[in-house]
PDB file of N, CA and C in Angstrom:
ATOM      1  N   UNK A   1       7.647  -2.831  20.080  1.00  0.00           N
ATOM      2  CA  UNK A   1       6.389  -2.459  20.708  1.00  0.00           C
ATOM      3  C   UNK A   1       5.276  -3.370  20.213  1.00  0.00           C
ATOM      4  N   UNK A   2       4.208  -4.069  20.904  1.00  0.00           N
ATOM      5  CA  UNK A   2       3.201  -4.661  20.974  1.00  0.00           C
ATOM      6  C   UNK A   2       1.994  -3.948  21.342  1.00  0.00           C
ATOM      7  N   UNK A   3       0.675  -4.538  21.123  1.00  0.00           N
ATOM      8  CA  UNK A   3      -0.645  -3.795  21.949  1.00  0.00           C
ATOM      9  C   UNK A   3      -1.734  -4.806  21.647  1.00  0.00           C
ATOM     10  N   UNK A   4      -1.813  -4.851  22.781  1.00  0.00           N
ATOM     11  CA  UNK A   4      -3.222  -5.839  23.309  1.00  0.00           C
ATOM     12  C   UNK A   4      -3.985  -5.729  23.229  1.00  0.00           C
ATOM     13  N   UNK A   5      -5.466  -6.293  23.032  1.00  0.00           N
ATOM     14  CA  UNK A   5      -6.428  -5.822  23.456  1.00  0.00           C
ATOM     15  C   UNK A   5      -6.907  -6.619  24.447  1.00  0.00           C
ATOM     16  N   UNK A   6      -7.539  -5.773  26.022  1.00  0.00           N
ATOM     17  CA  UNK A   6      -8.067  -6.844  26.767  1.00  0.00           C
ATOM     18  C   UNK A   6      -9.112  -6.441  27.392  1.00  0.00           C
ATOM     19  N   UNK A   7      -9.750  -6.378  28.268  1.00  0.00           N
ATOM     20  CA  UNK A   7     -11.306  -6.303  28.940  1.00  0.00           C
ATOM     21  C   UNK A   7     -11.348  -6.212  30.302  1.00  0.00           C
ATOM     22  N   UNK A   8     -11.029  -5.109  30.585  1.00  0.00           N
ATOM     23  CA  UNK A   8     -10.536  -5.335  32.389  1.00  0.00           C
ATOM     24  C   UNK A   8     -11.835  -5.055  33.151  1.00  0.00           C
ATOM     25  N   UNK A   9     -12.179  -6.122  34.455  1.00  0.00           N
ATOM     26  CA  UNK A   9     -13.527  -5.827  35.056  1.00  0.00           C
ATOM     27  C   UNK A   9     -12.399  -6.010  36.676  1.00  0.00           C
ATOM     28  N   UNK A  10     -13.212  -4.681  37.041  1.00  0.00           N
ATOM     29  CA  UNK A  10     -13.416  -4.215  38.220  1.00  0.00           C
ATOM     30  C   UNK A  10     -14.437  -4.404  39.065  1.00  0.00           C
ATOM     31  N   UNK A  11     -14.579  -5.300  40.478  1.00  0.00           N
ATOM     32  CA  UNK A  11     -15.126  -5.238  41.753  1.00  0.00           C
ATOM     33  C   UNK A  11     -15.059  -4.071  42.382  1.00  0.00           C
ATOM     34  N   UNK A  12     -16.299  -4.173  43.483  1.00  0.00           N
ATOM     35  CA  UNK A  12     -16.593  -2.641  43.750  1.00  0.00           C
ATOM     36  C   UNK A  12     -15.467  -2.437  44.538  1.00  0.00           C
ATOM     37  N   UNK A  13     -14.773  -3.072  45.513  1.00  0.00           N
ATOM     38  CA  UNK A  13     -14.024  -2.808  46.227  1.00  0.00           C
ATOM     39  C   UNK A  13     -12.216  -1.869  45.020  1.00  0.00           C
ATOM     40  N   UNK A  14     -12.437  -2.344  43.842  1.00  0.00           N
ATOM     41  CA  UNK A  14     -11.342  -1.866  43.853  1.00  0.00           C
ATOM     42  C   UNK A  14     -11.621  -0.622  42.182  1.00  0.00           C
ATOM     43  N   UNK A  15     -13.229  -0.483  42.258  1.00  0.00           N
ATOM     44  CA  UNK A  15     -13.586   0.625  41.302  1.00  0.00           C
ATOM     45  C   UNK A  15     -12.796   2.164  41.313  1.00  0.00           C
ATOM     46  N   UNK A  16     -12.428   2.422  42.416  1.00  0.00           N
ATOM     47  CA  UNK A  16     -12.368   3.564  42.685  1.00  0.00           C
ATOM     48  C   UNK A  16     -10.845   3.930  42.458  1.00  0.00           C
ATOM     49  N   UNK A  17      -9.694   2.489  42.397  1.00  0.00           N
ATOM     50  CA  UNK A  17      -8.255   2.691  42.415  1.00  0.00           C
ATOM     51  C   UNK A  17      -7.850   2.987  40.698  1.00  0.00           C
ATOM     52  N   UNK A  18      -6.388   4.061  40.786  1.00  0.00           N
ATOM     53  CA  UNK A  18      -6.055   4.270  39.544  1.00  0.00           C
ATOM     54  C   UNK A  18      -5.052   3.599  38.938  1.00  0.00           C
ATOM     55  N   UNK A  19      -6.220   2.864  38.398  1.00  0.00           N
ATOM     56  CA  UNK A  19      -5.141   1.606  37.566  1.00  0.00           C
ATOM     57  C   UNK A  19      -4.555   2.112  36.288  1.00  0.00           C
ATOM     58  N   UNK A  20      -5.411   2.806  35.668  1.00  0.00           N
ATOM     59  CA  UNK A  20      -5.187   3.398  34.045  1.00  0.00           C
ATOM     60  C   UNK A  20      -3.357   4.067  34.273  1.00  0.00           C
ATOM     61  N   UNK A  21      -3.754   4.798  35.274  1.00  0.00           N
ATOM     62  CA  UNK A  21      -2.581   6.175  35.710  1.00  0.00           C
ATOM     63  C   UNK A  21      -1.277   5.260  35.992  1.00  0.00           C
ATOM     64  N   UNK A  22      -1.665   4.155  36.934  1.00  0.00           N
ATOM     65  CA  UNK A  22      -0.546   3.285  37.057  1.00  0.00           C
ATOM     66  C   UNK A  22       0.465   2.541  36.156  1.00  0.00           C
ATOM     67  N   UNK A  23      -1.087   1.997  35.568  1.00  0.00           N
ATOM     68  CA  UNK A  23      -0.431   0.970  33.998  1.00  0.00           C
ATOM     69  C   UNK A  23       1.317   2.064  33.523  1.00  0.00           C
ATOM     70  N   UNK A  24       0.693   3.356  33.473  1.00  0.00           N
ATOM     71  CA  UNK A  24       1.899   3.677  32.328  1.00  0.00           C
ATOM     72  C   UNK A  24       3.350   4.214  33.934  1.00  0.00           C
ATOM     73  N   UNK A  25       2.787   5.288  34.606  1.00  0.00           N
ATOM     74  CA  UNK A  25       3.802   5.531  36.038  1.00  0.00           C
ATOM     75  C   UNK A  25       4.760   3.865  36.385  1.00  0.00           C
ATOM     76  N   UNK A  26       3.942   3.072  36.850  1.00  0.00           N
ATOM     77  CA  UNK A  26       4.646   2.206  37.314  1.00  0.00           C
ATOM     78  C   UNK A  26       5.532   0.969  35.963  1.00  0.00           C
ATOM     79  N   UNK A  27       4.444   1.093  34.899  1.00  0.00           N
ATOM     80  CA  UNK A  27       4.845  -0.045  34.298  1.00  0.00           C
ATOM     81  C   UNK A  27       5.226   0.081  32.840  1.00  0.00           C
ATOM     82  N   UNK A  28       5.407   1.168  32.647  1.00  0.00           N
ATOM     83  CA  UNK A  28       5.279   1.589  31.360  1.00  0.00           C
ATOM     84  C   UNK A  28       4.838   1.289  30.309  1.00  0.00           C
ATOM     85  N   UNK A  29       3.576   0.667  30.486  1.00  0.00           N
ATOM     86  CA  UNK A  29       2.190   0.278  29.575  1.00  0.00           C
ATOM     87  C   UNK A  29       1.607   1.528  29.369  1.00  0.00           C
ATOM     88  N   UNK A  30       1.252   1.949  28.129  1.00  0.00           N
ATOM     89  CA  UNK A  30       0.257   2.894  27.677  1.00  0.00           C
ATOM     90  C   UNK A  30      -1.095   2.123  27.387  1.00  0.00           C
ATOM     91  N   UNK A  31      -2.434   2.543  28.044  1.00  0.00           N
ATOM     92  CA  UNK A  31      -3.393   2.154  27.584  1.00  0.00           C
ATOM     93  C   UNK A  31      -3.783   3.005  26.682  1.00  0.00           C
ATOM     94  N   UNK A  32      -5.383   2.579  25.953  1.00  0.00           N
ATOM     95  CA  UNK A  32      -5.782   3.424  25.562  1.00  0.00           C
ATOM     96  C   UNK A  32      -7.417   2.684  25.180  1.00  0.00           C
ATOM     97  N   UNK A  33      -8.213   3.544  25.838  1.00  0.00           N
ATOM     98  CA  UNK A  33      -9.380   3.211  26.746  1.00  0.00           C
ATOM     99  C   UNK A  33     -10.405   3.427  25.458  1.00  0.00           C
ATOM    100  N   UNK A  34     -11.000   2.148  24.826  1.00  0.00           N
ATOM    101  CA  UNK A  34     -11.731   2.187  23.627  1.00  0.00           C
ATOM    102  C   UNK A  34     -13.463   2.350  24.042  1.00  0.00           C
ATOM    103  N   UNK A  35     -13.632   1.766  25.352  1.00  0.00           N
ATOM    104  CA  UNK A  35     -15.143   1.293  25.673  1.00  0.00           C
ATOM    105  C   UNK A  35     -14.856   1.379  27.044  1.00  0.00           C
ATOM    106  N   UNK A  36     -15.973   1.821  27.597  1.00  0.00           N
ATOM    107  CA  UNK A  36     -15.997   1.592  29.384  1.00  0.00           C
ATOM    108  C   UNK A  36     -17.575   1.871  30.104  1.00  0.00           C
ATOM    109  N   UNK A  37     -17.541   0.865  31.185  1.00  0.00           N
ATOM    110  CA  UNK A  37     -18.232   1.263  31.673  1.00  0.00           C
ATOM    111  C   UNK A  37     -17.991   1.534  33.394  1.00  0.00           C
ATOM    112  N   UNK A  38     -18.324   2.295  33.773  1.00  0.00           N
ATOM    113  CA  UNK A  38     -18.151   2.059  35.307  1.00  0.00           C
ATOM    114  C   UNK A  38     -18.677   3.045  36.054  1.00  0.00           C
ATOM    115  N   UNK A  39     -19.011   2.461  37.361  1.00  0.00           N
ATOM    116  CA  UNK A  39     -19.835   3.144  37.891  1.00  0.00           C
ATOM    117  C   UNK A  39     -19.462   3.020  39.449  1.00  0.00           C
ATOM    118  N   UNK A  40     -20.102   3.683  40.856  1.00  0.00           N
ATOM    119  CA  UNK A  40     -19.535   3.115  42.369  1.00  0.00           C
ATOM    120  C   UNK A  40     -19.828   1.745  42.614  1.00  0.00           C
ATOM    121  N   UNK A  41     -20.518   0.940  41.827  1.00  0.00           N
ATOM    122  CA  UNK A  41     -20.139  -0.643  42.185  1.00  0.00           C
ATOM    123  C   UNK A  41     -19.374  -1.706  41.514  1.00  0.00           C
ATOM    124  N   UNK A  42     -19.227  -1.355  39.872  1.00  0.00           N
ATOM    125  CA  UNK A  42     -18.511  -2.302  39.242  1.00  0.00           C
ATOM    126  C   UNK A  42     -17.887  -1.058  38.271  1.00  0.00           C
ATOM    127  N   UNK A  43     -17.307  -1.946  37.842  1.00  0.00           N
ATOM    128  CA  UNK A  43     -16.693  -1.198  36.016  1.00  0.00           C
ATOM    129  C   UNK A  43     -16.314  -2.196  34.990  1.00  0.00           C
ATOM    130  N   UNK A  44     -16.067  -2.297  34.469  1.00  0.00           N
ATOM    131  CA  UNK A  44     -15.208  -2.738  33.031  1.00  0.00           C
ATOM    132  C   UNK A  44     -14.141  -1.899  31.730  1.00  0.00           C
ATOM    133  N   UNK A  45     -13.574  -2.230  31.613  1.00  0.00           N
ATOM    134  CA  UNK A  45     -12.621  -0.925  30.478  1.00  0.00           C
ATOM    135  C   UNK A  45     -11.934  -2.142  29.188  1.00  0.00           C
ATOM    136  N   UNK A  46     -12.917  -2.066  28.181  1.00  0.00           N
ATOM    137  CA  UNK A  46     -12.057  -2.101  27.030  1.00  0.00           C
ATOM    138  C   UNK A  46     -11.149  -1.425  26.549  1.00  0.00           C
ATOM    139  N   UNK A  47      -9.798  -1.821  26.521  1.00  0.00           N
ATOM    140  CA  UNK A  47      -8.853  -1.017  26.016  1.00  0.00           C
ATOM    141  C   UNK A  47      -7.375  -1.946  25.500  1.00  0.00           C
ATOM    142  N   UNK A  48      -6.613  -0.851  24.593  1.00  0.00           N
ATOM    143  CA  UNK A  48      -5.390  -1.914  24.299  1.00  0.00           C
ATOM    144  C   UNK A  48      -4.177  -1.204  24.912  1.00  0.00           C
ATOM    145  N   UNK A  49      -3.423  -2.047  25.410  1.00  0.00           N
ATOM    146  CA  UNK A  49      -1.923  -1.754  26.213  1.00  0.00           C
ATOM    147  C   UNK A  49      -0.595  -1.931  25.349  1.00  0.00           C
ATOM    148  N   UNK A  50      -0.360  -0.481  25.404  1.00  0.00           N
ATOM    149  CA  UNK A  50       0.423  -0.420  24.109  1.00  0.00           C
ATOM    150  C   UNK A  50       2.319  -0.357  25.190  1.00  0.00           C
ATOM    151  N   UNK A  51       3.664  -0.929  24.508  1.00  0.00           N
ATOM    152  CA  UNK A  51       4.651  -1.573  24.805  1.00  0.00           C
ATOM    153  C   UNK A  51       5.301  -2.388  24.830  1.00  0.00           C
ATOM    154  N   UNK A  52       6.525  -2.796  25.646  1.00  0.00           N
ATOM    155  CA  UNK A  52       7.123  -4.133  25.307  1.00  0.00           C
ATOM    156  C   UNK A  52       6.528  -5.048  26.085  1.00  0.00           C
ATOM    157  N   UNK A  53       6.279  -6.259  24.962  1.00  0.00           N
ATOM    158  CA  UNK A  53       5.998  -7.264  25.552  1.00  0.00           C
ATOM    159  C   UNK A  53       6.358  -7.834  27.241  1.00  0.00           C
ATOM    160  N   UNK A  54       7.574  -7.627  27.442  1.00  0.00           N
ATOM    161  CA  UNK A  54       7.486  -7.684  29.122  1.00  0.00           C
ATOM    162  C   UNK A  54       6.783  -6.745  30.569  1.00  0.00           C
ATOM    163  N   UNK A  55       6.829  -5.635  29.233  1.00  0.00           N
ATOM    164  CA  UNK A  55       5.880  -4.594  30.382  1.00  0.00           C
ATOM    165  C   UNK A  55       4.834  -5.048  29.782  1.00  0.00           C
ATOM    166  N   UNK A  56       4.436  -5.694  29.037  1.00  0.00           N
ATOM    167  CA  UNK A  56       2.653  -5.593  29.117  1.00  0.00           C
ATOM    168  C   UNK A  56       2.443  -6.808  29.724  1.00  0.00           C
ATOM    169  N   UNK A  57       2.916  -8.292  30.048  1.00  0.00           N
ATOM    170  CA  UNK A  57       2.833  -9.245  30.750  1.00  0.00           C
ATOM    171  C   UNK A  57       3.150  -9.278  31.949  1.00  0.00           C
ATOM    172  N   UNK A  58       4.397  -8.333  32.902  1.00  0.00           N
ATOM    173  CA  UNK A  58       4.358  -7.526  33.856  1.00  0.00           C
ATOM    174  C   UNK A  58       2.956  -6.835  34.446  1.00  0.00           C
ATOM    175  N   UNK A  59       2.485  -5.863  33.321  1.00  0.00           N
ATOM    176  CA  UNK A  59       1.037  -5.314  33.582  1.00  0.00           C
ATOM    177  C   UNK A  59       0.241  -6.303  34.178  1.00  0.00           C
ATOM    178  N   UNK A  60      -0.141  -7.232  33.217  1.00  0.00           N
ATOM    179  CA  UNK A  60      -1.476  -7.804  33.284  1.00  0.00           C
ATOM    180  C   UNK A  60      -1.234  -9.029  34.825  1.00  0.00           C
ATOM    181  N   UNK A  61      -0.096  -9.413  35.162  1.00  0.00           N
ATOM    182  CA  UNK A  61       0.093  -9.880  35.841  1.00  0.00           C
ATOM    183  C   UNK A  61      -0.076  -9.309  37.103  1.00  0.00           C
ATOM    184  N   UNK A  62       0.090  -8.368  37.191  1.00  0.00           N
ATOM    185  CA  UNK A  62      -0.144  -7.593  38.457  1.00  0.00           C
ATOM    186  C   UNK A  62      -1.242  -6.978  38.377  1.00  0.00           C
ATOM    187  N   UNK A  63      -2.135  -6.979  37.496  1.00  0.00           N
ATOM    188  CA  UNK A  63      -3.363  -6.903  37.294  1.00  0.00           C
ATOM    189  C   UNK A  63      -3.923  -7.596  38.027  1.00  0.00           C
ATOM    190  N   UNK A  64      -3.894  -8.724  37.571  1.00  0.00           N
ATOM    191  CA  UNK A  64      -4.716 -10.110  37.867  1.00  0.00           C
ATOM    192  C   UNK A  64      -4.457 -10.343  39.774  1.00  0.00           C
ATOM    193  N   UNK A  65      -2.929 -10.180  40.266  1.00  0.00           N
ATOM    194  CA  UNK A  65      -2.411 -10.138  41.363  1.00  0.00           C
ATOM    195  C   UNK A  65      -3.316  -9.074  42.910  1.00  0.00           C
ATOM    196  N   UNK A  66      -3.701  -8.068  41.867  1.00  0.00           N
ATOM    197  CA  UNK A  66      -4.560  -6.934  42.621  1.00  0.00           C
ATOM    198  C   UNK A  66      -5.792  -7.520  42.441  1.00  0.00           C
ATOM    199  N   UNK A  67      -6.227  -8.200  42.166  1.00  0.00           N
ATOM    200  CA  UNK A  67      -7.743  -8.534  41.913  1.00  0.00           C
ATOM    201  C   UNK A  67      -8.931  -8.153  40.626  1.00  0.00           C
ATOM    202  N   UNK A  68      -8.195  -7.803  39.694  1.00  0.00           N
ATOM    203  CA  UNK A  68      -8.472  -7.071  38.531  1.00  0.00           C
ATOM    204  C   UNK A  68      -8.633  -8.423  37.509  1.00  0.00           C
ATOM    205  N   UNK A  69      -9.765  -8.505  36.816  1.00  0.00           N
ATOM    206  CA  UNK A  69     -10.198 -10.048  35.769  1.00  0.00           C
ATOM    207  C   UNK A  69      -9.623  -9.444  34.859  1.00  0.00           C
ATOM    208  N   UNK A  70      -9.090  -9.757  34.237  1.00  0.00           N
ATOM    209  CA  UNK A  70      -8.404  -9.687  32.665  1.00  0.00           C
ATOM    210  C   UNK A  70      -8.585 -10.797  31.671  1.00  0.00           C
ATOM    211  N   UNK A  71      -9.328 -10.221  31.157  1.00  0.00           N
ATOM    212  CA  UNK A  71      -9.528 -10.926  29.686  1.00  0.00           C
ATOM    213  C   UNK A  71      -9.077 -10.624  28.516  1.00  0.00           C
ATOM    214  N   UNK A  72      -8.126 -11.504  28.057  1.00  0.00           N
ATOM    215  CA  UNK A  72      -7.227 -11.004  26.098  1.00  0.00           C
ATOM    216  C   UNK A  72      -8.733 -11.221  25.351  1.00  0.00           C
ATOM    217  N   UNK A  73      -8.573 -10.113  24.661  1.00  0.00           N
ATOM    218  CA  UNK A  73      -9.419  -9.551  23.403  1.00  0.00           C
ATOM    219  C   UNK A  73      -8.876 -10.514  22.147  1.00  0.00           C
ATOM    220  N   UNK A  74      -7.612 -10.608  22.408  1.00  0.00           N
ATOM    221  CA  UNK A  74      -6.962 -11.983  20.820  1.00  0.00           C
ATOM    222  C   UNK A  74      -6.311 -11.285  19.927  1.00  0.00           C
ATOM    223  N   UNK A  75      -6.674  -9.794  19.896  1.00  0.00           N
ATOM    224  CA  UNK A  75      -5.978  -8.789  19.167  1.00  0.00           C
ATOM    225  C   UNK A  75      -4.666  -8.489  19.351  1.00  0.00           C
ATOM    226  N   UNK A  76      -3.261  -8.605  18.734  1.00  0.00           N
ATOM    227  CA  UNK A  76      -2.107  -8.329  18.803  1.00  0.00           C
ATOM    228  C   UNK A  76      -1.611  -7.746  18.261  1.00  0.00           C
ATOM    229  N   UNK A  77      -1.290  -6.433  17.838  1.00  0.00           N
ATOM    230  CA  UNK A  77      -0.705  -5.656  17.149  1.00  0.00           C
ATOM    231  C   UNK A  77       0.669  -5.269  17.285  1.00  0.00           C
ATOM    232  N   UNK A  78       1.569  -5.471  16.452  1.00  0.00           N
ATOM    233  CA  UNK A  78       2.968  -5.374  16.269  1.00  0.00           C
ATOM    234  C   UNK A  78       3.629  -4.485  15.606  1.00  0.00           C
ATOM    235  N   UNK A  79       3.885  -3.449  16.272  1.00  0.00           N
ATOM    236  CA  UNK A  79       3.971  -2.032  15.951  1.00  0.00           C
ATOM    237  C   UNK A  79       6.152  -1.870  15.587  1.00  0.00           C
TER     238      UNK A  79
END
């Protein structure tokens, strides 16, 4: 198990979709949501994605794929 830290910013168009809920249902990434902001036009969510390294590069990839900015925090924790 690994955990990231990264900085996810949300456009208004896709504020409203449940990415958090997904991360772990579809991909079996656990987040865990340190800072956020968001609101009906933008958001942002500091948080770290806790799992195996292929589900969390899986994650972020299909992150990025949906239109979601992802930024690594640099933090790697090796659990």
């Amino acid at each position: 198990m690994i955990g990231v830290r990264v900085r996810l910013t949300f456009p208004e168009n896709l504020v409203r979709e449940p990415y958090m809920a997904r991360l772990t249902s579809d991909h079996g990434v656990v987040p865990n949501i340190r800072k956020a902001d968001v609101d009906d036009h933008s958001g942002w969510i500091v948080c770290e994605l806790d799992g195996n390294g292929a589900a969390i590069d899986g994650a972020l990839a299909w992150l990025r794929a949906e239109g979601v900015q992802v930024d690594l925090l640099g933090d790697v924790v090796e659990s």
